[in-house]
Protein backbone atom coordinates (compact mmCIF):
# COMPACT_ATOMS: atom_id res chain seq x y z
CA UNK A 1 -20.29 24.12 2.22
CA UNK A 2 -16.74 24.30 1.47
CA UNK A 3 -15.66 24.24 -1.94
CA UNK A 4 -14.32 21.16 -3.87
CA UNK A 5 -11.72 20.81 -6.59
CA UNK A 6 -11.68 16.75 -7.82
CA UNK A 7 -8.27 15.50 -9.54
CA UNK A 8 -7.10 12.91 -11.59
CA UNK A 9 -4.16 11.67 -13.32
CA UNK A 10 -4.30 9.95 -16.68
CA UNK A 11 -3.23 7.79 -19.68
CA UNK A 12 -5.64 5.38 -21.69
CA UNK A 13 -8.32 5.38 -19.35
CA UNK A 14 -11.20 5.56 -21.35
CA UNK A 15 -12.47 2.45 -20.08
CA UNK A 16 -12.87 3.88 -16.74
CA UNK A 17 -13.08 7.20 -16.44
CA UNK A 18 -16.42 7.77 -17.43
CA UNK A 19 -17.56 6.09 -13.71
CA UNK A 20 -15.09 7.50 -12.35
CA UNK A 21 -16.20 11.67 -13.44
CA UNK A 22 -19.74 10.70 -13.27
CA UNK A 23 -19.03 9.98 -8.96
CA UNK A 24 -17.38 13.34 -8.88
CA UNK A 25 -19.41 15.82 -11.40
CA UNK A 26 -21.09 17.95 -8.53
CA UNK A 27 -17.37 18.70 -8.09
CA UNK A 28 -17.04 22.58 -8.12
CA UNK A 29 -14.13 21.89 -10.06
CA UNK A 30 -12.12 18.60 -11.92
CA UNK A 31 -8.59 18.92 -12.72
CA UNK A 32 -7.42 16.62 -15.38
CA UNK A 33 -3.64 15.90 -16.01
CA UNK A 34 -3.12 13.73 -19.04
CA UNK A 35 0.13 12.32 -19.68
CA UNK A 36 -0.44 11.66 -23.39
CA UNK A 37 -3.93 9.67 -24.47
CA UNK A 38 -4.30 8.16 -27.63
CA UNK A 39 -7.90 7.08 -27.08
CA UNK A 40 -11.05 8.77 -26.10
CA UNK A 41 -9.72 9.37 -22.72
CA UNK A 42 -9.87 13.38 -23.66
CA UNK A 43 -13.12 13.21 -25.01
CA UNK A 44 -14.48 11.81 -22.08
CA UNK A 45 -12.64 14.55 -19.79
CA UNK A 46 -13.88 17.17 -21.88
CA UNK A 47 -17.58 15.92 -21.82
CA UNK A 48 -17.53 16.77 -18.32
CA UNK A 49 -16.26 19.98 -18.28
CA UNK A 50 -12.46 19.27 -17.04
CA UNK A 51 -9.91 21.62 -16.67
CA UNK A 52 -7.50 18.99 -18.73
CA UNK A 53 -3.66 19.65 -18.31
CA UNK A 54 -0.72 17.59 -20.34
CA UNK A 55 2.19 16.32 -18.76
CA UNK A 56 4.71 13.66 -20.06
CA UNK A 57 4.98 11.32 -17.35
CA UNK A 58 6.68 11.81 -14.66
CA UNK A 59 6.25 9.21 -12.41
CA UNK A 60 3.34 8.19 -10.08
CA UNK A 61 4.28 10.60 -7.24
CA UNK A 62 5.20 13.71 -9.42
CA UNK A 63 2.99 13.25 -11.47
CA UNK A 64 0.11 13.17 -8.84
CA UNK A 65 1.62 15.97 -7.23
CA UNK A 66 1.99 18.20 -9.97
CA UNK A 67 -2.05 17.42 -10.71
CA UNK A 68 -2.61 18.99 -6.83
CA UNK A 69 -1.03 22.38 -7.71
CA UNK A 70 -3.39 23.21 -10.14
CA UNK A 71 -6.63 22.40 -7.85
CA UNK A 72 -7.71 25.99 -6.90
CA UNK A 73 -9.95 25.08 -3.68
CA UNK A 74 -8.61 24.00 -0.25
CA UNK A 75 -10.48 20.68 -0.15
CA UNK A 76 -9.42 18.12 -2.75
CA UNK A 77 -10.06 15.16 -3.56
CA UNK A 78 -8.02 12.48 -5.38
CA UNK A 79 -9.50 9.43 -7.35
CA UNK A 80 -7.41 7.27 -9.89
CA UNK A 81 -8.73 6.99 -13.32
CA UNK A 82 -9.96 3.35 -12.34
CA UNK A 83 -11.66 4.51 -9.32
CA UNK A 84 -15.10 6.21 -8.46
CA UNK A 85 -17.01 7.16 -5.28
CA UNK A 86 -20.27 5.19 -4.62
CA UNK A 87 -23.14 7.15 -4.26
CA UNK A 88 -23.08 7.22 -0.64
CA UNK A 89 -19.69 8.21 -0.06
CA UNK A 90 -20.35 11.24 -2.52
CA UNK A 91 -23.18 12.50 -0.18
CA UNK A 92 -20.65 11.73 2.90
CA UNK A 93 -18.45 14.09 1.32
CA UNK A 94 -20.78 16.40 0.90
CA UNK A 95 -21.95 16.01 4.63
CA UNK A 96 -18.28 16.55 5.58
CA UNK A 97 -17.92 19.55 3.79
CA UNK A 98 -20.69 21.67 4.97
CA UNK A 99 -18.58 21.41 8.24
CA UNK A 100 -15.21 19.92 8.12
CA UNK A 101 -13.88 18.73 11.61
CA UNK A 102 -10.50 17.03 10.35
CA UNK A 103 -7.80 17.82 7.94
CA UNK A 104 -8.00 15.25 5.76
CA UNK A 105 -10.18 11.57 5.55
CA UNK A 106 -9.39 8.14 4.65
CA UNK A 107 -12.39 6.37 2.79
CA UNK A 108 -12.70 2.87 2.47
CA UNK A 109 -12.21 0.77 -1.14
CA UNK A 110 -14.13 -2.27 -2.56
CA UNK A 111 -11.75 -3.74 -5.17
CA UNK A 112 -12.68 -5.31 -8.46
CA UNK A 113 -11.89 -8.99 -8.10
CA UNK A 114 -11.70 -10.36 -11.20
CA UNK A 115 -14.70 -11.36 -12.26
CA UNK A 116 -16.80 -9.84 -8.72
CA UNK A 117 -16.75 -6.61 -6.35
CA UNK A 118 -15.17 -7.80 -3.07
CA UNK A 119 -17.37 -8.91 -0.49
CA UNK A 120 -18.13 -5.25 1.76
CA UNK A 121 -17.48 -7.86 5.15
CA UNK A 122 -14.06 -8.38 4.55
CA UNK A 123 -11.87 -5.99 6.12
CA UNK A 124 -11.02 -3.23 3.53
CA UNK A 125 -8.27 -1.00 3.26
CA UNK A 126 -8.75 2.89 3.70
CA UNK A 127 -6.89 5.76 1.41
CA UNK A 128 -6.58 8.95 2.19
CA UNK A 129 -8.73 10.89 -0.71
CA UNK A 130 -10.31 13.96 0.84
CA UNK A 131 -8.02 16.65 2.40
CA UNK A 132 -7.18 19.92 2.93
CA UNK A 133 -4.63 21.43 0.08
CA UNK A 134 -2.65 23.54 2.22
CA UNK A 135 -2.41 20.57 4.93
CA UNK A 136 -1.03 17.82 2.26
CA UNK A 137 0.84 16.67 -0.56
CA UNK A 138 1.79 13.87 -2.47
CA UNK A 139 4.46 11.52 -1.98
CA UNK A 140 7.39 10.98 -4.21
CA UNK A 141 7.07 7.19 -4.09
CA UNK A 142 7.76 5.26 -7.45
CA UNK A 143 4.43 3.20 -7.29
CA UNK A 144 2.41 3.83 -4.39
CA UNK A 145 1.98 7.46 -4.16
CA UNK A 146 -0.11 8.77 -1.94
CA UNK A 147 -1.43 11.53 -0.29
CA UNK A 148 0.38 12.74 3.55
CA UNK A 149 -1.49 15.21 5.41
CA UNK A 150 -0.09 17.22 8.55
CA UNK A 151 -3.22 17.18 10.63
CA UNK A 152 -5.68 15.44 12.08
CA UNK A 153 -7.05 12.31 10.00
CA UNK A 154 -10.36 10.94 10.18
CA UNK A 155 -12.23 8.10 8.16
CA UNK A 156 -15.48 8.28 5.87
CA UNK A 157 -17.52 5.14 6.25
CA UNK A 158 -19.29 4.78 2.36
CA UNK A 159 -16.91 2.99 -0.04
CA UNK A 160 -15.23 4.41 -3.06
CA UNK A 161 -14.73 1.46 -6.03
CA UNK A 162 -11.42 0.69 -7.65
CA UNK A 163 -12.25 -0.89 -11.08
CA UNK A 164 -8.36 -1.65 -12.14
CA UNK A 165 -8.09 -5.63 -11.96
CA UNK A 166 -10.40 -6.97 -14.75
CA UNK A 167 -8.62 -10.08 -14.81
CA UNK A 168 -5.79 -12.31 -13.69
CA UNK A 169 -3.61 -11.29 -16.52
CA UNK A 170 -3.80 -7.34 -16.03
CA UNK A 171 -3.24 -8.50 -11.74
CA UNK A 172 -0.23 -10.69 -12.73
CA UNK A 173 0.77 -7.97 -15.38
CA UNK A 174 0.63 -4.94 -12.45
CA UNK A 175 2.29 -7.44 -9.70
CA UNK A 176 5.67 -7.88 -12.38
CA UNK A 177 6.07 -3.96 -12.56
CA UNK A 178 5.14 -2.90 -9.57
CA UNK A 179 7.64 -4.85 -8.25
CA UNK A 180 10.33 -4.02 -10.75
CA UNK A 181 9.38 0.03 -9.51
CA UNK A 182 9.52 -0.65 -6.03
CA UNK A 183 13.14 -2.31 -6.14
CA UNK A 184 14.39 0.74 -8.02
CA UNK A 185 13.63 2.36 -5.26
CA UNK A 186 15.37 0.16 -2.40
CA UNK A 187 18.38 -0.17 -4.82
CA UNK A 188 18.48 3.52 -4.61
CA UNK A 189 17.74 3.58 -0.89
CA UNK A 190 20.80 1.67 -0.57
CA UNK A 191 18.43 -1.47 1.07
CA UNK A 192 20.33 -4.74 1.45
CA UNK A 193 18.07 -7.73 0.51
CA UNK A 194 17.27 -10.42 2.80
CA UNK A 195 16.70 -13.86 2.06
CA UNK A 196 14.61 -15.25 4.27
CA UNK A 197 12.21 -12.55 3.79
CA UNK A 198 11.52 -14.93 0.72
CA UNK A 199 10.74 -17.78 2.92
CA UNK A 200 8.93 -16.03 5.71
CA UNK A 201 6.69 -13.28 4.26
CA UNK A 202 5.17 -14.77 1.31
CA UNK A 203 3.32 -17.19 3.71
CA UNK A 204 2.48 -14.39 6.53
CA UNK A 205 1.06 -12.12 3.49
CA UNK A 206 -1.31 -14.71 2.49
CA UNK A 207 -2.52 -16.26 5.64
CA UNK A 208 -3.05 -12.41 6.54
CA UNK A 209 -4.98 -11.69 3.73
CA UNK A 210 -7.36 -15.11 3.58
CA UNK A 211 -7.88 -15.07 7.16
CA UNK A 212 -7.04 -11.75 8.82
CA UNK A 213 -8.52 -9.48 6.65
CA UNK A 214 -11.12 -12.11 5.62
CA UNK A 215 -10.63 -12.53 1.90
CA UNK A 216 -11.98 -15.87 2.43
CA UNK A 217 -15.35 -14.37 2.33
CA UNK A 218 -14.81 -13.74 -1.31
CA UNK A 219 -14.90 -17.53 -2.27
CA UNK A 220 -12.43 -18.07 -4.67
CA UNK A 221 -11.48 -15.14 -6.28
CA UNK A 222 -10.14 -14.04 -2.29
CA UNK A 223 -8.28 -17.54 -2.31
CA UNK A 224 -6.44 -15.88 -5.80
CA UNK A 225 -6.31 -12.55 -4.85
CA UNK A 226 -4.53 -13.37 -1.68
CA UNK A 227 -2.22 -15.79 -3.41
CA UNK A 228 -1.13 -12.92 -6.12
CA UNK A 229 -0.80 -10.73 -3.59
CA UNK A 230 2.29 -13.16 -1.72
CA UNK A 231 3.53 -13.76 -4.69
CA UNK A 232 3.51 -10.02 -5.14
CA UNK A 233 5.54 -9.78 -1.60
CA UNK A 234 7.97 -12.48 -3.19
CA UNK A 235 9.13 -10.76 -6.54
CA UNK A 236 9.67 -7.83 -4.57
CA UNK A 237 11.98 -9.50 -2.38
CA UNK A 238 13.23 -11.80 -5.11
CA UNK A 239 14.15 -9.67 -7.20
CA UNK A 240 16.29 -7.03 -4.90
CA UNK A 241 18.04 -10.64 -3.85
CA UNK A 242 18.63 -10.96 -8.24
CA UNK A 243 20.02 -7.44 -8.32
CA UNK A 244 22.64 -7.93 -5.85
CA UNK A 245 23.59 -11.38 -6.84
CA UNK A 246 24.59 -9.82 -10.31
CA UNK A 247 26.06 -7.05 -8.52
CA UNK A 248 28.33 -9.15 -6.82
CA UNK A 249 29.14 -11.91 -9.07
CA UNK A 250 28.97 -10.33 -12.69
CA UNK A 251 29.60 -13.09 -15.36
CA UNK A 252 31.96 -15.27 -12.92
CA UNK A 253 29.09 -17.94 -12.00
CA UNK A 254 28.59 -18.50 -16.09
CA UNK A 255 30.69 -20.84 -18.47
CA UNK A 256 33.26 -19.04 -20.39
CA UNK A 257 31.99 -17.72 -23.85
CA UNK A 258 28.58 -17.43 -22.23
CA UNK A 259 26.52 -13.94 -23.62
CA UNK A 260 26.65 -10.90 -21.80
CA UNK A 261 23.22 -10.90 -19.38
CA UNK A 262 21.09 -7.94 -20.77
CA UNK A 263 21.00 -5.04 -17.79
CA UNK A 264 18.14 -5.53 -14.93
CA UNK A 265 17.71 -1.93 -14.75
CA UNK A 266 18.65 1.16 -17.12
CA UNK A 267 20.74 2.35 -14.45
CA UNK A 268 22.94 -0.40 -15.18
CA UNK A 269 23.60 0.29 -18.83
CA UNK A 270 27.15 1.47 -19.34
CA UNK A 271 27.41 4.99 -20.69
């Protein structure tokens, strides 16, 4: 069987990680790359044996990346601190690696719905988690890194668990800064917002999510899920609209006297 190095990126995960190390402990090796704990994530890590790295952050894609280089085996696999592999998708990997027949494999994800696991009908979304080193990498994006693999891809059919939306306030919390990251990243792309991408993909999100992908099944918690994850769509779109507009306009839409608007992004702080 091929040898396997398990990595994981954290900060204040010690709610978590414990599920998430326990999936992967027949690992022939876990790399750890803290980016500064205060709690017991560290004491967790070091209960089961990680080789535990530090790292100030340095963003989701870097940060992920630089995690990779110090996995020492050519099959790796990459879980989030909030995620873990069910019990049959850590013998699939197993299976896999006794004789490997792709490059890398996507494995499918129940979510943590608030207050449920989604329903395992509805029609989940696959990651790429278990690949060949010197085939991928990890991409620079500002929230949704991921891994890219040159090669042929090929998809597990056990589940892996994310564990990351307790409730509606953490979602809603994640939806405002995710956002925020992601139009950081079209500002600096040079993207030009819009505007009826606000009226037209809100609407299409949701009806793809409820119906399409059957998040219906999942009572109401799919009904709020899929809601969130519109207005998710929205902000992003929203808010690259915002950033122009003050771009373009500056103070000359406000009353005279009225107070300076504080910057959107640090970027826009003078120097």
């Amino acid at each position: 069987m091929e040898k396997l190095s398990a990595f994981v990126t954290t900060f204040n995960n010690d709610r978590t990680l414990a599920s998430c190390l326990e999936s992967v402990k027949w690992a022939d090796e876990i790399v750890l790359l803290d980016s500064g704990s205060t709690d017991a994530t560290l004491a967790i890590a070091k209960q089961y044996g990680c080789q535990i790295f530090h790292q100030p952050f340095l963003g989701y894609g870097k940060q992920k990346q630089l995690a990779l280089t110090k996995t020492t085996h050519l099959w790796v696999l990459l879980l989030d601190a909030d995620e873990a592999l069910s019990l049959e998708a850590q013998q699939e990997v197993r299976d896999v690696l006794q004789h490997p027949d792709a490059d890398g494999y996507d494995i499918p994800r129940l979510e943590q719905m608030f207050w449920r696991m989604n329903n395992p009908h509805t029609r989940l979304n696959k990651f790429l988690r278990l690949f060949r080193k010197d085939k991928g990498h990890i991409t620079d994006m500002p929230i949704h890194a991921a891994p890219k693999v040159d090669g042929v891809i090929k998809s597990l059919n056990s589940v892996f668990y994310h564990y990351g939306e307790t409730d509606i306030d953490v979602k809603v919390s994640k939806l405002n800064a995710y956002s925020t990251g992601l139009v950081k990243d079209k500002v600096a792309k040079g993207t030009r917002p819009n505007p009826w991408m606000l009226v037209i993909y809100p609407p299409f999100y949701f009806l793809r999510a409820y119906f399409f992908k059957r998040a219906f099944m999942n009572g109401w918690g799919g009904f709020i899920t899929s809601f969130c994850g519109a207005f998710y769509v929205f902000l992003k779109y929203a808010k690259l609209y915002e950033y122009h507009q003050r771009k373009r306009y500056g103070k000359s839409m406000m009353p005279p006297g009225a107070p300076d608007n504080p910057p959107v992004y640090e970027s826009d702080k003078p120097c």
